[in-house]
C-alpha atoms as a PDB file:
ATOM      1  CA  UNK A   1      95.272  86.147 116.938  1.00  0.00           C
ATOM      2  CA  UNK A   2      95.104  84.065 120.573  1.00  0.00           C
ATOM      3  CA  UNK A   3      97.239  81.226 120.404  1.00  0.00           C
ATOM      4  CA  UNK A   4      95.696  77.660 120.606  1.00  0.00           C
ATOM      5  CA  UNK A   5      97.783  76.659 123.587  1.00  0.00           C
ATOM      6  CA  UNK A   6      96.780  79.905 125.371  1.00  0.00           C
ATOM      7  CA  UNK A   7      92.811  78.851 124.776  1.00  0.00           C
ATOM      8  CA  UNK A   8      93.731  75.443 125.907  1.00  0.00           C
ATOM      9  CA  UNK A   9      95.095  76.486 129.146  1.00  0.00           C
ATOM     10  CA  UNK A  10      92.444  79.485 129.870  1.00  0.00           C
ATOM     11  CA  UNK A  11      89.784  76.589 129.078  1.00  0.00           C
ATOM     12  CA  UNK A  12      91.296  73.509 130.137  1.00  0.00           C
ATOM     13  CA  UNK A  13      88.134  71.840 132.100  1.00  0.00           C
ATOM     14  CA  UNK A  14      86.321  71.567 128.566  1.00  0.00           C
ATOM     15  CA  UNK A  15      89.020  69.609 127.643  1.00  0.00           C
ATOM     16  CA  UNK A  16      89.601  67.324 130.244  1.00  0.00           C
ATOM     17  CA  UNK A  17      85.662  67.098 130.460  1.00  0.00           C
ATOM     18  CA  UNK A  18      85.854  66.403 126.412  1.00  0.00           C
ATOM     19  CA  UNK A  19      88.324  63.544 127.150  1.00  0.00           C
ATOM     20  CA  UNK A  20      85.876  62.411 129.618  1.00  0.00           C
ATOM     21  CA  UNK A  21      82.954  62.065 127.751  1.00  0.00           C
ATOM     22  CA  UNK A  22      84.975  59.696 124.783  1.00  0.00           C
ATOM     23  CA  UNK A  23      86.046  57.735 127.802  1.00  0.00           C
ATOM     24  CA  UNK A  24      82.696  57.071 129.297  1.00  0.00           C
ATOM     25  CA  UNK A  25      81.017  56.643 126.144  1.00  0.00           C
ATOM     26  CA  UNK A  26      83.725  53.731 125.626  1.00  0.00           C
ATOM     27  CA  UNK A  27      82.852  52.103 128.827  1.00  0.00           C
ATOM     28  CA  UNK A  28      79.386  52.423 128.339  1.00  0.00           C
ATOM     29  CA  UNK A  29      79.503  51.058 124.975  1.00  0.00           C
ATOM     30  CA  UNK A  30      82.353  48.083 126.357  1.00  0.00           C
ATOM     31  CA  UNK A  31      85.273  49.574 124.162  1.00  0.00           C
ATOM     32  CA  UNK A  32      88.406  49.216 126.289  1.00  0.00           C
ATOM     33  CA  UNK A  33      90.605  52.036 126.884  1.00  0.00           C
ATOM     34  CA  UNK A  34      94.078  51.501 126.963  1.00  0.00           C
ATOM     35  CA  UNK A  35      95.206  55.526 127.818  1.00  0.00           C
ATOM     36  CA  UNK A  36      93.602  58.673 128.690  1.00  0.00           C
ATOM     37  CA  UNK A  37      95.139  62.164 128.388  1.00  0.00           C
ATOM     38  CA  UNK A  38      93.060  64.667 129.944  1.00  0.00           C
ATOM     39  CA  UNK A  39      95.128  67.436 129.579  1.00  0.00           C
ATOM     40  CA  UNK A  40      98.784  67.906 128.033  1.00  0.00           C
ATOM     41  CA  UNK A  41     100.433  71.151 126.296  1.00  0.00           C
ATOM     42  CA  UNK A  42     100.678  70.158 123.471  1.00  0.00           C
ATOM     43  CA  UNK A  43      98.544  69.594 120.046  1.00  0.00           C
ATOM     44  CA  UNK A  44      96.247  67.710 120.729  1.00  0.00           C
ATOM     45  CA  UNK A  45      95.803  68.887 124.203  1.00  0.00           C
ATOM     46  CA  UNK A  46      94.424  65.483 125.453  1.00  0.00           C
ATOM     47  CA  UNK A  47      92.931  62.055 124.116  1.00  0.00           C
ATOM     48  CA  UNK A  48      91.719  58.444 124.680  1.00  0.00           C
ATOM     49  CA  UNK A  49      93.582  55.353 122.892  1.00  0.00           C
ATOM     50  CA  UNK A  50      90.819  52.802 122.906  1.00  0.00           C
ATOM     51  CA  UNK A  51      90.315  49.260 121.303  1.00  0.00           C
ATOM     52  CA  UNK A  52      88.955  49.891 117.625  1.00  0.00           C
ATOM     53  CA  UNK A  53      85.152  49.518 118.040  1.00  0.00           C
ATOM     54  CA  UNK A  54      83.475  46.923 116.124  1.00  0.00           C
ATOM     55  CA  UNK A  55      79.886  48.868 116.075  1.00  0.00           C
ATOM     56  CA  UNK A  56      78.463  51.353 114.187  1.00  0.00           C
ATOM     57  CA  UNK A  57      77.104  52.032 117.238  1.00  0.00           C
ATOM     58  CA  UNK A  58      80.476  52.142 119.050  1.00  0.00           C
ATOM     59  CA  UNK A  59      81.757  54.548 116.580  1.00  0.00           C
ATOM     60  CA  UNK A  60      78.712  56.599 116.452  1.00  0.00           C
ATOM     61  CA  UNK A  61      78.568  57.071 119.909  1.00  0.00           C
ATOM     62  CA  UNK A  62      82.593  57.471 121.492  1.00  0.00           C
ATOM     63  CA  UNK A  63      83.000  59.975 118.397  1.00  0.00           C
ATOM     64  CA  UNK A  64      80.167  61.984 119.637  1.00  0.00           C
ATOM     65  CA  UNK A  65      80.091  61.752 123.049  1.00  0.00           C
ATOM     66  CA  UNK A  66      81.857  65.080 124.051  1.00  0.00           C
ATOM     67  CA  UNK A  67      78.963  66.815 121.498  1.00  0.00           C
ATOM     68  CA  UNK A  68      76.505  65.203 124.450  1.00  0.00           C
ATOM     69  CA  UNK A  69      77.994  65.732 127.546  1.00  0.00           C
ATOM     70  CA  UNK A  70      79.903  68.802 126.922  1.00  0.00           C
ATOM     71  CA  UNK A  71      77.049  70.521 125.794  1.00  0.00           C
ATOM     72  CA  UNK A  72      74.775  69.252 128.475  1.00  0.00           C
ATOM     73  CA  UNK A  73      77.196  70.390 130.949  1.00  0.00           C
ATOM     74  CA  UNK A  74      77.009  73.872 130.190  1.00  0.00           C
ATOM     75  CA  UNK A  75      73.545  74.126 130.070  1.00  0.00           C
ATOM     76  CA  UNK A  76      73.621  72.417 133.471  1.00  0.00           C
ATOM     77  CA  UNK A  77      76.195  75.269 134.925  1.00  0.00           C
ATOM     78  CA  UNK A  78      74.105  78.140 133.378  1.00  0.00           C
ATOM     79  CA  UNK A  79      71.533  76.929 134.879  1.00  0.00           C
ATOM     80  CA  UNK A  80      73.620  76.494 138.231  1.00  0.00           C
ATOM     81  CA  UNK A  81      74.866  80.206 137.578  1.00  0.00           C
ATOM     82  CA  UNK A  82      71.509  81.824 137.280  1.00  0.00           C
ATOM     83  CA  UNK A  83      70.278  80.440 140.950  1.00  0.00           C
ATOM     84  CA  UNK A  84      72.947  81.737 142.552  1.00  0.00           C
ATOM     85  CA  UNK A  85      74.428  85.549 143.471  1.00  0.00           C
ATOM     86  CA  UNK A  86      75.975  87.043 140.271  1.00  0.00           C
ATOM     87  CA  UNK A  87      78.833  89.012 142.429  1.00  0.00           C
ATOM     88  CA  UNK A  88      80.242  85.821 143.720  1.00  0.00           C
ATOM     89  CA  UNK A  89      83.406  83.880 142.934  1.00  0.00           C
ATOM     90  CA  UNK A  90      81.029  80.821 142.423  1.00  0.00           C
ATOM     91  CA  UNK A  91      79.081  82.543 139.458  1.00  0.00           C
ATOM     92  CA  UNK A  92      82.382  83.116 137.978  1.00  0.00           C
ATOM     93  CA  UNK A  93      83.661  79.407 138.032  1.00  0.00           C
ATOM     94  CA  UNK A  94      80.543  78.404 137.055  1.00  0.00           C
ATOM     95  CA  UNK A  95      80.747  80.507 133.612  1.00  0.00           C
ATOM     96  CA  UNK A  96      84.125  79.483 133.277  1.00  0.00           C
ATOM     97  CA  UNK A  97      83.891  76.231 133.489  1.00  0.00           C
ATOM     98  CA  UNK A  98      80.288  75.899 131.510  1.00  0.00           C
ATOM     99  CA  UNK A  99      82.021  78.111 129.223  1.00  0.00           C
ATOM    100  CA  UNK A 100      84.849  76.002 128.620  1.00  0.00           C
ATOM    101  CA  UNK A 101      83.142  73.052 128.195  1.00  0.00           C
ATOM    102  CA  UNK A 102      80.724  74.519 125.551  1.00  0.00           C
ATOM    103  CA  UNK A 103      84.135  75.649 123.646  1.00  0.00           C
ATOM    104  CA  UNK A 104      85.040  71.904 123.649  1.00  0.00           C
ATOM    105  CA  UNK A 105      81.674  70.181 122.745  1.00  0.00           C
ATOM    106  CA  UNK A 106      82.760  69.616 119.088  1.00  0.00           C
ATOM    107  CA  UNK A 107      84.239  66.652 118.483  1.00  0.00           C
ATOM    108  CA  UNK A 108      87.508  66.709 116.576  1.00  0.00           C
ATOM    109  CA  UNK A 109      87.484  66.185 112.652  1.00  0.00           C
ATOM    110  CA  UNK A 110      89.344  63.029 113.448  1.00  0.00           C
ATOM    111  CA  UNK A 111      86.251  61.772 115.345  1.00  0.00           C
ATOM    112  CA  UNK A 112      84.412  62.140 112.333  1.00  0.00           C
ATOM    113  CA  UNK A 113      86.203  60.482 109.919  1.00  0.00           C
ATOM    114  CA  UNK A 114      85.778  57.257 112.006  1.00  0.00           C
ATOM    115  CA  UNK A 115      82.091  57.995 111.531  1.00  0.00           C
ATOM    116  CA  UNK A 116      82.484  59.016 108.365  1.00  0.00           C
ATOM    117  CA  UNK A 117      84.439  55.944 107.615  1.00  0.00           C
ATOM    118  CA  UNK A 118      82.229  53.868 109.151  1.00  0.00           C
ATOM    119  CA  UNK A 119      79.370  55.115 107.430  1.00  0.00           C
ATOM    120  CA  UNK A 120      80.957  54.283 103.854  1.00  0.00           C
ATOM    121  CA  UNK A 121      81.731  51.143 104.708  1.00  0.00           C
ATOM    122  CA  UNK A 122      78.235  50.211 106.014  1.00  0.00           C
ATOM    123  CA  UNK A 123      76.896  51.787 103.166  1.00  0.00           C
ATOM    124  CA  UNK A 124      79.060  49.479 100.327  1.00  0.00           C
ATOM    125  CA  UNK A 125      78.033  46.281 102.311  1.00  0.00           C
ATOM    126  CA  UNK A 126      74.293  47.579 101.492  1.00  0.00           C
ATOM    127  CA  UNK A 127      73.655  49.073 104.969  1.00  0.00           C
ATOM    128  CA  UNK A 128      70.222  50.643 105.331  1.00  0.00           C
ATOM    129  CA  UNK A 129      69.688  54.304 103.725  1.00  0.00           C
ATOM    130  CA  UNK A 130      69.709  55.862 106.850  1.00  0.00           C
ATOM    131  CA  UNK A 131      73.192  55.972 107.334  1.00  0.00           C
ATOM    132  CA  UNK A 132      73.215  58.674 104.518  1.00  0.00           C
ATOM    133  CA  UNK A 133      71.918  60.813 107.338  1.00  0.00           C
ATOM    134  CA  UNK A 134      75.023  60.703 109.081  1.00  0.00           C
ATOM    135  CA  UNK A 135      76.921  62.483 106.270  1.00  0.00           C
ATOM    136  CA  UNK A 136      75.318  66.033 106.807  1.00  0.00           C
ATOM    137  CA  UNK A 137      75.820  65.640 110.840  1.00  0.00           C
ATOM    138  CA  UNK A 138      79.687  64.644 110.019  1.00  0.00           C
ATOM    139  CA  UNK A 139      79.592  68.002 107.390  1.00  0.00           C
ATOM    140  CA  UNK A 140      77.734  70.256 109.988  1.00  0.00           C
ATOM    141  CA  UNK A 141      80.443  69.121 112.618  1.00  0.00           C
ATOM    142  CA  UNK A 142      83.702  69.551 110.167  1.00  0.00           C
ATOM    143  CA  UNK A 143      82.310  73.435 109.554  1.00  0.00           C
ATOM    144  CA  UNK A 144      81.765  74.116 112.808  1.00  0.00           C
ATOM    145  CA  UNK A 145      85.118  72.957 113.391  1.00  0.00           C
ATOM    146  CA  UNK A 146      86.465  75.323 110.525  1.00  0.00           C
ATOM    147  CA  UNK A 147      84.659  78.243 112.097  1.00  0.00           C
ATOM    148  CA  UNK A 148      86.677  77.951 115.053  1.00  0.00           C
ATOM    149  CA  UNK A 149      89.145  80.210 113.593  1.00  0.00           C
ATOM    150  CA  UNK A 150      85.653  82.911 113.943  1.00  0.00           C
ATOM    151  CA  UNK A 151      85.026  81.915 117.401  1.00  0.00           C
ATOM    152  CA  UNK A 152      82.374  79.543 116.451  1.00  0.00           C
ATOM    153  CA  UNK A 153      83.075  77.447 119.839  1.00  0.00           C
ATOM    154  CA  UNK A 154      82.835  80.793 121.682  1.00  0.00           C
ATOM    155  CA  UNK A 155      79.339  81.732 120.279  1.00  0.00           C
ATOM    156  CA  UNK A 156      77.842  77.785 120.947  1.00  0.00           C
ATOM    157  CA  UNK A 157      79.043  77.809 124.619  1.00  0.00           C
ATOM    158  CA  UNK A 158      77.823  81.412 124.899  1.00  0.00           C
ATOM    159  CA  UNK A 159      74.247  79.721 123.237  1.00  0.00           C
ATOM    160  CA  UNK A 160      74.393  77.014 126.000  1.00  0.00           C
ATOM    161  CA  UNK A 161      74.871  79.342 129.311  1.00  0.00           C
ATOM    162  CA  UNK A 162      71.707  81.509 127.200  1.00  0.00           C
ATOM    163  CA  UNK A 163      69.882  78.448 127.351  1.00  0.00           C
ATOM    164  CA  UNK A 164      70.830  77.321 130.650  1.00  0.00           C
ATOM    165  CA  UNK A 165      69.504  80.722 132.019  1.00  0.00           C
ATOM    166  CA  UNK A 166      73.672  81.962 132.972  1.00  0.00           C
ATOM    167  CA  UNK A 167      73.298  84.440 130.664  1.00  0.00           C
ATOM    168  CA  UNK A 168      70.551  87.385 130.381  1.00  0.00           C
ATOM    169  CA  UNK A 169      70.001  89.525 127.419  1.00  0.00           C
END
């Protein structure tokens, strides 16, 4: 078995791209951030401290940002990768770093239990019935997160370059 600190370092743009995405989202969304981590060794390997958002929306959103961008990302750099000469060293950073980000779309299970959270709490005050729907996105995320241990991030970021045309079969 590969180490987790060994992935993190081999694949560090996904995270620091990862840490990104929660940041943005929180300026977007006028959360402020009080501290960014983009990378650290150490578990986890980066973060954003923000102000404790008073939306659904907020929490929706900042917790799945990464899912967005980091996914979007690696489409984008497939796509780069496929225009360009396969035998260069650009073709290789480009799969590298569209692969790393793909490994680090998921957003962590701690990012879901805000939603999760959330959701609960919206649902007691007699919120509408649609945020039931955000249960089996929070489930689908938490497995996918389990599956990690299978190389679940591995195979989605491989999916992305696919999609992005980096990758032919």
């Amino acid at each position: 078995m590969i180490p987790g600190w060994l992935i993190s370092v081999f694949t560090f743009p996904g995270i620091i791209i990862h840490e990104w995405a929660h940041k943005k989202f929180c300026e977007w969304l006028g959360v402020l951030v009080h501290q960014v981590k983009y990378f650290r060794f150490g578990n986890p390997a980066g973060y954003v401290l923000h102000e404790e958002p008073k939306t659904y929306k907020q929490t929706f959103w900042i917790s799945t940002g990464p899912l967005i961008i980091n996914s979007t990302v690696a489409i984008f750099l497939g796509f780069l990768a496929s225009i360009i000469n396969s035998e260069s060293i650009m073709w290789y950073f480009l799969l590298w770093t569209a692969l790393s980000s793909g490994m680090h779309s998921f957003p962590s299970d701690h990012d879901m239990s805000h939603i999760s959270k959330f959701t609960k709490s919206k649902i007691k005050d007699g919120g509408s019935i649609f945020y039931y729907l955000a249960f089996p996105f929070v489930w689908l995320i938490w497995i996918a997160n389990k599956l990690k241990f299978f190389w679940w991030d591995l195979a989605y970021a491989i999916l992305l370059i696919y999609i992005g045309g980096g990758f032919k079969i």
